[in-house]
C-alpha atoms as a PDB file:
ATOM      1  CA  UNK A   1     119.358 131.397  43.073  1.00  0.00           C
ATOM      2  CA  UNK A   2     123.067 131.462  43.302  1.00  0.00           C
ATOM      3  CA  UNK A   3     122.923 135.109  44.252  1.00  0.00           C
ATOM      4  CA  UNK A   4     120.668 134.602  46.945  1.00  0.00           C
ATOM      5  CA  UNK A   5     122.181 131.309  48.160  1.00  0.00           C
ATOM      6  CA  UNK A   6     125.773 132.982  48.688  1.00  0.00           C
ATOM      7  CA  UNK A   7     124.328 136.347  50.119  1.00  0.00           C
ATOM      8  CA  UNK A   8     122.800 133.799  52.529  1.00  0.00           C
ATOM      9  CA  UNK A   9     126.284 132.142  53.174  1.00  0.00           C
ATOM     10  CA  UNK A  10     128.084 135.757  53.393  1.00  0.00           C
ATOM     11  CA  UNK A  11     125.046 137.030  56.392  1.00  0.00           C
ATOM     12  CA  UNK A  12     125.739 133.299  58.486  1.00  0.00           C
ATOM     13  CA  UNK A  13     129.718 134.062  58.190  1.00  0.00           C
ATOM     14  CA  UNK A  14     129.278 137.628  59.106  1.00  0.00           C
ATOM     15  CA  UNK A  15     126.698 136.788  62.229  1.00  0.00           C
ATOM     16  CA  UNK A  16     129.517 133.818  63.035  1.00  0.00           C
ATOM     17  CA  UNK A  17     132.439 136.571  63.163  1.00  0.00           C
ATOM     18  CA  UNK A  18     129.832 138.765  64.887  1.00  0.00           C
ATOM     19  CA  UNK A  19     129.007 136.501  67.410  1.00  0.00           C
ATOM     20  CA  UNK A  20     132.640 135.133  67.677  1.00  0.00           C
ATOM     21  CA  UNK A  21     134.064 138.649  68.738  1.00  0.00           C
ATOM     22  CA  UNK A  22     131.694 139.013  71.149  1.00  0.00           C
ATOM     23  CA  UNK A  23     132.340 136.241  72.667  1.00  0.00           C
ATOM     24  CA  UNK A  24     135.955 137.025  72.892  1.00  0.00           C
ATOM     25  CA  UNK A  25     135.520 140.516  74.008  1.00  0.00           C
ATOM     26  CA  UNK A  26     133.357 138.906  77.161  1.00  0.00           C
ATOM     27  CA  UNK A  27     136.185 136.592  77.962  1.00  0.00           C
ATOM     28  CA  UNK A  28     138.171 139.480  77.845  1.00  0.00           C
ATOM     29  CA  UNK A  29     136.736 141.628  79.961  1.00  0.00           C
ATOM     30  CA  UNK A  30     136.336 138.525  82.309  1.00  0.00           C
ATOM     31  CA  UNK A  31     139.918 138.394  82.268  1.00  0.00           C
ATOM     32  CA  UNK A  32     140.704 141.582  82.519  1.00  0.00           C
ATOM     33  CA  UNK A  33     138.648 142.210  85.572  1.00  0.00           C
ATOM     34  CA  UNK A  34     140.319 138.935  87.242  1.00  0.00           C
ATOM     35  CA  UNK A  35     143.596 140.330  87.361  1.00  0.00           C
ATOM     36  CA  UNK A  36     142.686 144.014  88.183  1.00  0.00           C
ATOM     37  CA  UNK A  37     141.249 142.592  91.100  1.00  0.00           C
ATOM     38  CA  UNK A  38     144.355 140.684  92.169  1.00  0.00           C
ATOM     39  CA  UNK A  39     146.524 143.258  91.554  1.00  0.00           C
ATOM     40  CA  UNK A  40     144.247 145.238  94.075  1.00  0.00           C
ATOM     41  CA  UNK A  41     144.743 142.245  96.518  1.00  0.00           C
ATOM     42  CA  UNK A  42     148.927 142.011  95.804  1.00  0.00           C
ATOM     43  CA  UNK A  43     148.734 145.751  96.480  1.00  0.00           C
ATOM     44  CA  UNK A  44     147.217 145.569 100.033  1.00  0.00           C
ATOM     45  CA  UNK A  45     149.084 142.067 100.867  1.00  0.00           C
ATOM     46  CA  UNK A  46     152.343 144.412  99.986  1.00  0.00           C
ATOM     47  CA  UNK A  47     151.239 147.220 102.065  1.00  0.00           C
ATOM     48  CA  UNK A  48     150.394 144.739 104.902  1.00  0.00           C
ATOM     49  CA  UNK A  49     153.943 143.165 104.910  1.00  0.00           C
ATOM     50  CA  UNK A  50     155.473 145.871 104.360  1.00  0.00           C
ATOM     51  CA  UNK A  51     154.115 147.335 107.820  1.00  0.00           C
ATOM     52  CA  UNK A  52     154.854 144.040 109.231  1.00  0.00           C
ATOM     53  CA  UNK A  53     158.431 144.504 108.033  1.00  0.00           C
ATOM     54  CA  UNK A  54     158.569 147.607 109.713  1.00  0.00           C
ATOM     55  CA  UNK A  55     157.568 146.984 113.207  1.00  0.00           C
ATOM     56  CA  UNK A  56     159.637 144.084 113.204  1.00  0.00           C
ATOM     57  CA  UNK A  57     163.063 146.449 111.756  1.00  0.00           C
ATOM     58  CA  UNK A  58     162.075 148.842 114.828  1.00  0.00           C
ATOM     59  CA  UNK A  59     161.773 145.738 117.387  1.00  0.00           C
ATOM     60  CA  UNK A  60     164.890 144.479 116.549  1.00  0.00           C
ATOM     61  CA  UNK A  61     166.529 147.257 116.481  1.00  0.00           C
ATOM     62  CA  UNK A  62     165.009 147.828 120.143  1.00  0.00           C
ATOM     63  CA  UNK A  63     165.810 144.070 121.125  1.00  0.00           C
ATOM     64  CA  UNK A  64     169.217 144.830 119.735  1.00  0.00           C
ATOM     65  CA  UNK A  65     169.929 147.957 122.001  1.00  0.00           C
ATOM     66  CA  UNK A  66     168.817 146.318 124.882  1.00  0.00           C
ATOM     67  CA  UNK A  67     170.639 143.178 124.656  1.00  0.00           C
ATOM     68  CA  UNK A  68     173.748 145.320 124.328  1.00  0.00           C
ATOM     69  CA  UNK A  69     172.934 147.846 127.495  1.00  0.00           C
ATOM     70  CA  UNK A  70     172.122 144.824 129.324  1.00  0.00           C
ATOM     71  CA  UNK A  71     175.634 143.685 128.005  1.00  0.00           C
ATOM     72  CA  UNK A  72     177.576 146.709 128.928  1.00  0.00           C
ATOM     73  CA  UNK A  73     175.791 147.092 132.692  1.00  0.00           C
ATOM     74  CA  UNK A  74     176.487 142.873 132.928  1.00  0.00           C
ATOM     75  CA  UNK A  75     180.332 143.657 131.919  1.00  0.00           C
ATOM     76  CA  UNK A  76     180.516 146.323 134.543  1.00  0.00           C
ATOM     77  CA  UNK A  77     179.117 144.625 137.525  1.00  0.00           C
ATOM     78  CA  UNK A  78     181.702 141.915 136.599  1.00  0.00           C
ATOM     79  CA  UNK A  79     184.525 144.368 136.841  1.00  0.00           C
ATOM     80  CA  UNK A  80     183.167 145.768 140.346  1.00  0.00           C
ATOM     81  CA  UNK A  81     183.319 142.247 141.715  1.00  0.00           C
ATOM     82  CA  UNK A  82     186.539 141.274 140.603  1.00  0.00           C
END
């Protein structure tokens, strides 16, 4: 009787740890799918901004060059009318 009653308790704690690690491996893998999927959407919001950036370097930059042309020809009409 005592044999059988604590190969009955062993079985229940090794189906508990059984069912346990499941369990955690599911959560897991829940997990573990959340953030490869927003890494996937930090990678493509950094690509997007990242263009963004870059158009808006290169329109400066042309805003820049036209201000000071605009400038320059400004300055020189001045000159010719004084």
């Amino acid at each position: 009787m005592n044999g059988k009653h604590a190969y009955e308790m062993l079985m229940q704690d090794l189906t508990a740890q059984v069912d346990q690690a499941t369990t955690d491996r599911e959560e897991k893998s829940a997990t573990k799918a959340k953030k490869l999927q927003a890494r996937a959407d930090a990678t493509g919001n950094l690509q997007d901004t990242t263009t963004t950036m870059e158009a808006d370097v290169k329109y400066l930059s042309d805003l820049t060059a036209t201000c000071e042309q605009k400038a320059s020809d400004f300055e020189s009409r001045q000159q010719l009318r004084a």
